[in-house]
Protein backbone atom coordinates (compact mmCIF):
# COMPACT_ATOMS: atom_id res chain seq x y z
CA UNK A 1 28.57 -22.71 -11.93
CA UNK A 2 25.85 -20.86 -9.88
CA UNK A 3 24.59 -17.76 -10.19
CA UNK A 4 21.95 -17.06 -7.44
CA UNK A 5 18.98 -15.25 -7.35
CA UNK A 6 19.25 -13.90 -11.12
CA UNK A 7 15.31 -13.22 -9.64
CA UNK A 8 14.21 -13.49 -6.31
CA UNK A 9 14.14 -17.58 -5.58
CA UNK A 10 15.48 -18.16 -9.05
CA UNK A 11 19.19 -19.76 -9.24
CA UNK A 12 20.73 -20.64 -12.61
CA UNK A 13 23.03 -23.53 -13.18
CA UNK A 14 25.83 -23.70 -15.85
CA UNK A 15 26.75 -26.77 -16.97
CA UNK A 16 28.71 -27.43 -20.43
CA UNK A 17 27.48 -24.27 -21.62
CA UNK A 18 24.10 -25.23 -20.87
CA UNK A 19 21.64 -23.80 -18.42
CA UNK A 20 19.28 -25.29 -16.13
CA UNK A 21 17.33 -23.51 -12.91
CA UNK A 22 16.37 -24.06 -9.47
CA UNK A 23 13.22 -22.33 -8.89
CA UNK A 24 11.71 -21.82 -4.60
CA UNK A 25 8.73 -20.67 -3.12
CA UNK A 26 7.37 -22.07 0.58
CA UNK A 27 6.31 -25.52 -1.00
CA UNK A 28 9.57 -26.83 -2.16
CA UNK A 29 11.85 -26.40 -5.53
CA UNK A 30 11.34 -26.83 -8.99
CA UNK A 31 13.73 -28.08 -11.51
CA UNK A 32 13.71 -26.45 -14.93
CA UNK A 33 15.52 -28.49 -17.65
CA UNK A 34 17.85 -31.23 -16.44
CA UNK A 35 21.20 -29.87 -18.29
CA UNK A 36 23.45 -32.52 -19.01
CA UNK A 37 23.60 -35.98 -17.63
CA UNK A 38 26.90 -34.69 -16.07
CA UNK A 39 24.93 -31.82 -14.36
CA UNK A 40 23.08 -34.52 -11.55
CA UNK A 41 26.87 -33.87 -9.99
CA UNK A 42 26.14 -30.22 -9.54
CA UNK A 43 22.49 -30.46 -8.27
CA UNK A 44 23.59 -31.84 -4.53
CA UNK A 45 25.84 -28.84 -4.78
CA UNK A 46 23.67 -26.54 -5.72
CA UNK A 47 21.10 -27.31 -3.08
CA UNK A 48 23.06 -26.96 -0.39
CA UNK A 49 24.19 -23.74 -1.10
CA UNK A 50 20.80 -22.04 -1.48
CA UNK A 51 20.18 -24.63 1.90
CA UNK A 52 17.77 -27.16 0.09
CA UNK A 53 17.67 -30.47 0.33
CA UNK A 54 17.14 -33.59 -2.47
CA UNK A 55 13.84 -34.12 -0.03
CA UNK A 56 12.57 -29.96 -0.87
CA UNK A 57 12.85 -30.92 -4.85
CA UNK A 58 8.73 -31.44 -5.87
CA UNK A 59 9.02 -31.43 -9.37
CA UNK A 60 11.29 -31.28 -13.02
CA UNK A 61 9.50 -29.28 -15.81
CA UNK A 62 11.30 -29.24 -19.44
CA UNK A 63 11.04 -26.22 -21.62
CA UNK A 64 11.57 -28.75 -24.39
CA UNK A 65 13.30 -32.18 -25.01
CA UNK A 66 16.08 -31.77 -26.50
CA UNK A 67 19.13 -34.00 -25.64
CA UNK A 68 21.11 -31.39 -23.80
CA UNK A 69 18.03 -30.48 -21.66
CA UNK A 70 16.58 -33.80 -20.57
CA UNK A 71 20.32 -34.69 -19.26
CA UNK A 72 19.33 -35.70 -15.30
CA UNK A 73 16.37 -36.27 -16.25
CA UNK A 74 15.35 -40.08 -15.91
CA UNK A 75 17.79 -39.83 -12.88
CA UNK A 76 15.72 -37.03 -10.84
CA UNK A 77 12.40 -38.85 -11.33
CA UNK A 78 13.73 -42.36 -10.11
CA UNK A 79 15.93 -41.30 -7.28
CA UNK A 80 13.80 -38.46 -6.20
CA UNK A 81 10.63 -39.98 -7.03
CA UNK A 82 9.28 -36.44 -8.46
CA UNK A 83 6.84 -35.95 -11.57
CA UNK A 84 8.99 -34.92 -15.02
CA UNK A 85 6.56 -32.32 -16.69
CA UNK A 86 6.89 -31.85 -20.53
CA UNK A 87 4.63 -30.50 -23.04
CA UNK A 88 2.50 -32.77 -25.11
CA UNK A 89 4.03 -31.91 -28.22
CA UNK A 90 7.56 -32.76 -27.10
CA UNK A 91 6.36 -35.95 -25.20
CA UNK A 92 7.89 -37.81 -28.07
CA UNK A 93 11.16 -36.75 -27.55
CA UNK A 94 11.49 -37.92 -24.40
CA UNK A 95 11.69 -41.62 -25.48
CA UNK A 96 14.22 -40.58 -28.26
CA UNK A 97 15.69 -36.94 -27.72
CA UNK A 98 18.37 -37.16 -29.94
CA UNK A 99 15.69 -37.37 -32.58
CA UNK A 100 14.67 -34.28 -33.42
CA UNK A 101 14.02 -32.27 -36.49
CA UNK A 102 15.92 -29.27 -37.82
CA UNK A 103 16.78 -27.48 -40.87
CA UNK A 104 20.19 -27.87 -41.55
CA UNK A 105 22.11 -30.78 -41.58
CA UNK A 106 24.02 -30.74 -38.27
CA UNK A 107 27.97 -31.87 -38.95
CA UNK A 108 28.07 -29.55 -42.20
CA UNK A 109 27.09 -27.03 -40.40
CA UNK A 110 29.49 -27.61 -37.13
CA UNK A 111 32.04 -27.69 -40.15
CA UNK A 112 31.82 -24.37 -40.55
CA UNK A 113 31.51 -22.86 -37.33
CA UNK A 114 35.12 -23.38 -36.24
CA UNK A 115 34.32 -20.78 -32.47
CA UNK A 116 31.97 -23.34 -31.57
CA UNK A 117 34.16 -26.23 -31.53
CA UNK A 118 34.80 -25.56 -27.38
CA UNK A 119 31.48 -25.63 -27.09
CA UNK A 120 30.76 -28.98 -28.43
CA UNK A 121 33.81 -30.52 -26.97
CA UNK A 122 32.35 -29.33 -23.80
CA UNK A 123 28.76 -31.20 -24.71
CA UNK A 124 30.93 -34.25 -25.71
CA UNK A 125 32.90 -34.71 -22.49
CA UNK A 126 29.75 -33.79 -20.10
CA UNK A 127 28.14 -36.73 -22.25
CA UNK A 128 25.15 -34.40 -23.25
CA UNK A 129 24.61 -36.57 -26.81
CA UNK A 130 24.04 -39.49 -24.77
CA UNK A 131 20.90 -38.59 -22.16
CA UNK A 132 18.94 -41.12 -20.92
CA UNK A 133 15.14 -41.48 -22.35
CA UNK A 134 12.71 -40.77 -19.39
CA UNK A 135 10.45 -43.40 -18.72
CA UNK A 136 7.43 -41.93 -17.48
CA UNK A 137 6.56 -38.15 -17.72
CA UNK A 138 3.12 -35.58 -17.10
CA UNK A 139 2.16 -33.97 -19.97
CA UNK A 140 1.41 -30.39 -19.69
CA UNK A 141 -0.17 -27.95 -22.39
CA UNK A 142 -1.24 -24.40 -21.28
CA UNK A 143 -2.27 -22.50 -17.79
CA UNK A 144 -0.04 -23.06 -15.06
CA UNK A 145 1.68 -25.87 -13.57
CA UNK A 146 0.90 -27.34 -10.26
CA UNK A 147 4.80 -27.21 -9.20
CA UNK A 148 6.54 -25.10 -6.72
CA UNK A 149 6.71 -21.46 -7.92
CA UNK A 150 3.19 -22.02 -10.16
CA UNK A 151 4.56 -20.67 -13.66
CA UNK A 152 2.48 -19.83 -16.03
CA UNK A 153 3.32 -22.20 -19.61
CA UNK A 154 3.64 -19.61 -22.61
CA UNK A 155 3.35 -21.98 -26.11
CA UNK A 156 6.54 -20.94 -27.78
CA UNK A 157 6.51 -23.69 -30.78
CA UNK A 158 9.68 -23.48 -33.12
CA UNK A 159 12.81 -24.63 -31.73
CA UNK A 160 10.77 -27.96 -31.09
CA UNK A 161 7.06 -28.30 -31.97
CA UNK A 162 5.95 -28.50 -28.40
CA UNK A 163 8.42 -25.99 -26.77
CA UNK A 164 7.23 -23.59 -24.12
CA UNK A 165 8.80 -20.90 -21.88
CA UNK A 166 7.72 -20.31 -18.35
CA UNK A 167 6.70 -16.77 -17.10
CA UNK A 168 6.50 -16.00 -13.16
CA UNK A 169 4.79 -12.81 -13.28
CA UNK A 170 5.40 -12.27 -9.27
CA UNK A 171 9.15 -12.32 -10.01
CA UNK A 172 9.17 -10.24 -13.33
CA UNK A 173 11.25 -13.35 -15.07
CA UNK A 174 10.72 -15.51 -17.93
CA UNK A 175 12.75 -18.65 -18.57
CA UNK A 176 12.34 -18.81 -22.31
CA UNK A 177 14.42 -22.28 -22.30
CA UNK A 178 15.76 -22.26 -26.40
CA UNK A 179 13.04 -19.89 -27.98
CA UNK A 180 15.56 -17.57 -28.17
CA UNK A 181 19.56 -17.76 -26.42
CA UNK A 182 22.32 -15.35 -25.03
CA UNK A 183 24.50 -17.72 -26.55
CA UNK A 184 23.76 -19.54 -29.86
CA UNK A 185 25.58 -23.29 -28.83
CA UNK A 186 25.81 -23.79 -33.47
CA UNK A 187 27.68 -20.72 -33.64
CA UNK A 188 29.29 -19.30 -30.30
CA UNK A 189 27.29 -16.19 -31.55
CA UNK A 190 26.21 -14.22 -28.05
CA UNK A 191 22.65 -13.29 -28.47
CA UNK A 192 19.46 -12.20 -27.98
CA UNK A 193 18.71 -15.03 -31.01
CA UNK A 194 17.21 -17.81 -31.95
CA UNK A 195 18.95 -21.10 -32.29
CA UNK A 196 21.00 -22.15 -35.70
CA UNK A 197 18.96 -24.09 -38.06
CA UNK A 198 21.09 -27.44 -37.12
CA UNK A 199 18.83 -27.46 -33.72
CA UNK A 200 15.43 -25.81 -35.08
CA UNK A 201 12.64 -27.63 -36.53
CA UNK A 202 11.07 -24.14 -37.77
CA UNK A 203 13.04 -21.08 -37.41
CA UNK A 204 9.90 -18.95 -38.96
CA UNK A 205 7.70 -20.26 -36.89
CA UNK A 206 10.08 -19.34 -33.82
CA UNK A 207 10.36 -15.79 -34.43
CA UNK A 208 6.79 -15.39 -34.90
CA UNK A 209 6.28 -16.98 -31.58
CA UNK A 210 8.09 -14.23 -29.67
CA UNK A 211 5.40 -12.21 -29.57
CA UNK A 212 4.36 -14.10 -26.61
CA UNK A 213 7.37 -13.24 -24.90
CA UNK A 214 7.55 -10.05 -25.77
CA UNK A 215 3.63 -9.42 -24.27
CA UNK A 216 4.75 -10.93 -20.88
CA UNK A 217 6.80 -7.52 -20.42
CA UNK A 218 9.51 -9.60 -18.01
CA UNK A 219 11.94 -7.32 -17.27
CA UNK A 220 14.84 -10.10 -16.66
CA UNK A 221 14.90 -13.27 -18.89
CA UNK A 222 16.55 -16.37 -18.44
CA UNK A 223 17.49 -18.81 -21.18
CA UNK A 224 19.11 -22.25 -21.97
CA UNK A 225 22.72 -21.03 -23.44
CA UNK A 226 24.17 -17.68 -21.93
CA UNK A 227 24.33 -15.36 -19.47
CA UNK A 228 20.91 -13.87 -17.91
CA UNK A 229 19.61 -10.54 -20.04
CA UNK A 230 18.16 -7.50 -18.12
CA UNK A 231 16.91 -5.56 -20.97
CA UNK A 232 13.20 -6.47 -21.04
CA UNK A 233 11.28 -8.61 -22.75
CA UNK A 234 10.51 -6.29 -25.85
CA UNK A 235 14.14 -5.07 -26.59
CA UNK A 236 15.35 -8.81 -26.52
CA UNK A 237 12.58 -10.38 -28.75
CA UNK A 238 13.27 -7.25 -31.44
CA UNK A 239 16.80 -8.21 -31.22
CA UNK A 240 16.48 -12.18 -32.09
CA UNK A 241 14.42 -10.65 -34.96
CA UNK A 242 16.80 -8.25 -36.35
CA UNK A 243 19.53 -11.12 -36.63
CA UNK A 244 16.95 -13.65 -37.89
CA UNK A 245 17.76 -17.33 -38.80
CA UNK A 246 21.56 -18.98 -39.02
């Protein structure tokens, strides 16, 4: 599914319950997460309705590298021949996504979270457990990034250790990747909040990290589960805070 222009040259992507963005200025088009592996399908698609081609796409920056946000990936940066930007901290996961840390053991915890079952089936038939590593990536920390758009990186450490979110002050819009979610993937739960322990390496640590987002004052936010939020920056951070860890 795409929704276009949720800010102005900003077009998200749905994919298994999973979002990804297209993001345009005069150089080209970024890529923000690479969904699913399934997603490459929808990319072709995608560009040619906002009238892009493969040859406009410059870059692929991750918010973090988790398995159902590296999906395209490896794919992108072979058959585009475009850089695959990902923070130091998370360069790691890139080799091995699926290994991450959390704080609650995952199946359990799926167990008991019986409205999320459509969501996983989703994951499982779009193939999102099984991404490919990426074989060669930039590693980014702070500033801005030297792709289409120029966002600036905001360190948001807690969902992984080297997670960021990506403000474009210009456009009053933050993609905030899985600091916090409109839609909670563990739990169905619609948000603002941040993800279920079974996909957090630190939940503390996440909430405190808001504060960044919540100093950016972006009036629209973007995010990696759910539907965009309009509400500002402040209101949405107080809400993930209110409903705390799952």
């Amino acid at each position: 599914m795409l929704q276009q222009n949720v800010a102005p040259g900003v077009h998200r992507i749905e994919d298994a319950y999973t979002n990804w963005f297209l993001v345009e200025d005069e150089g080209g088009v970024t890529i923000v997460d690479a969904g699913v592996p399934t997603s490459w399908h929808s990319l072709q698609d995608a560009l040619h309705q906002i009238g892009r081609t493969r040859q406009d796409v410059k870059a692929l920056v991750l918010t973090h590298a988790h398995f159902d946000h590296i999906g395209f990936a490896e794919r992108a940066r072979r058959e585009l021949d475009i850089p695959v930007y990902v923070h130091e901290n998370d360069y790691p996961l890139t080799k091995r996504p699926r290994r991450f840390s959390y704080e609650r053991r995952r199946l359990p915890y799926y167990l008991t979270r019986l409205k999320a079952f459509p969501i996983v089936a989703a994951m499982v038939r779009s193939r999102a457990l099984w991404p490919s590593p990426i074989g060669e990536s930039v590693r980014y920390s702070n500033g801005s990034l030297p792709v289409p758009g120029a966002p600036r990186v905001l360190n948001t450490p807690g969902h992984t250790v080297g997670h960021c979110s990506l403000h474009f002050p210009d456009r009053d819009l933050l993609i905030a990747g899985d600091a916090f979610v409109m839609l909670d993937p563990y739990t169905a739960e619609r948000g603002p909040k941040i993800v279920a322990g079974a996909a957090t390496a630190d939940s503390r640590r996440d909430l405190e990290t808001l504060d960044a987002i919540g100093e950016t004052g972006a009036g629209t936010i973007i995010t990696g589960h759910g539907d965009p939020w309009t509400g500002g920056a402040a209101e949405a951070v107080r809400r993930a805070r209110e409903r705390g860890p799952s």
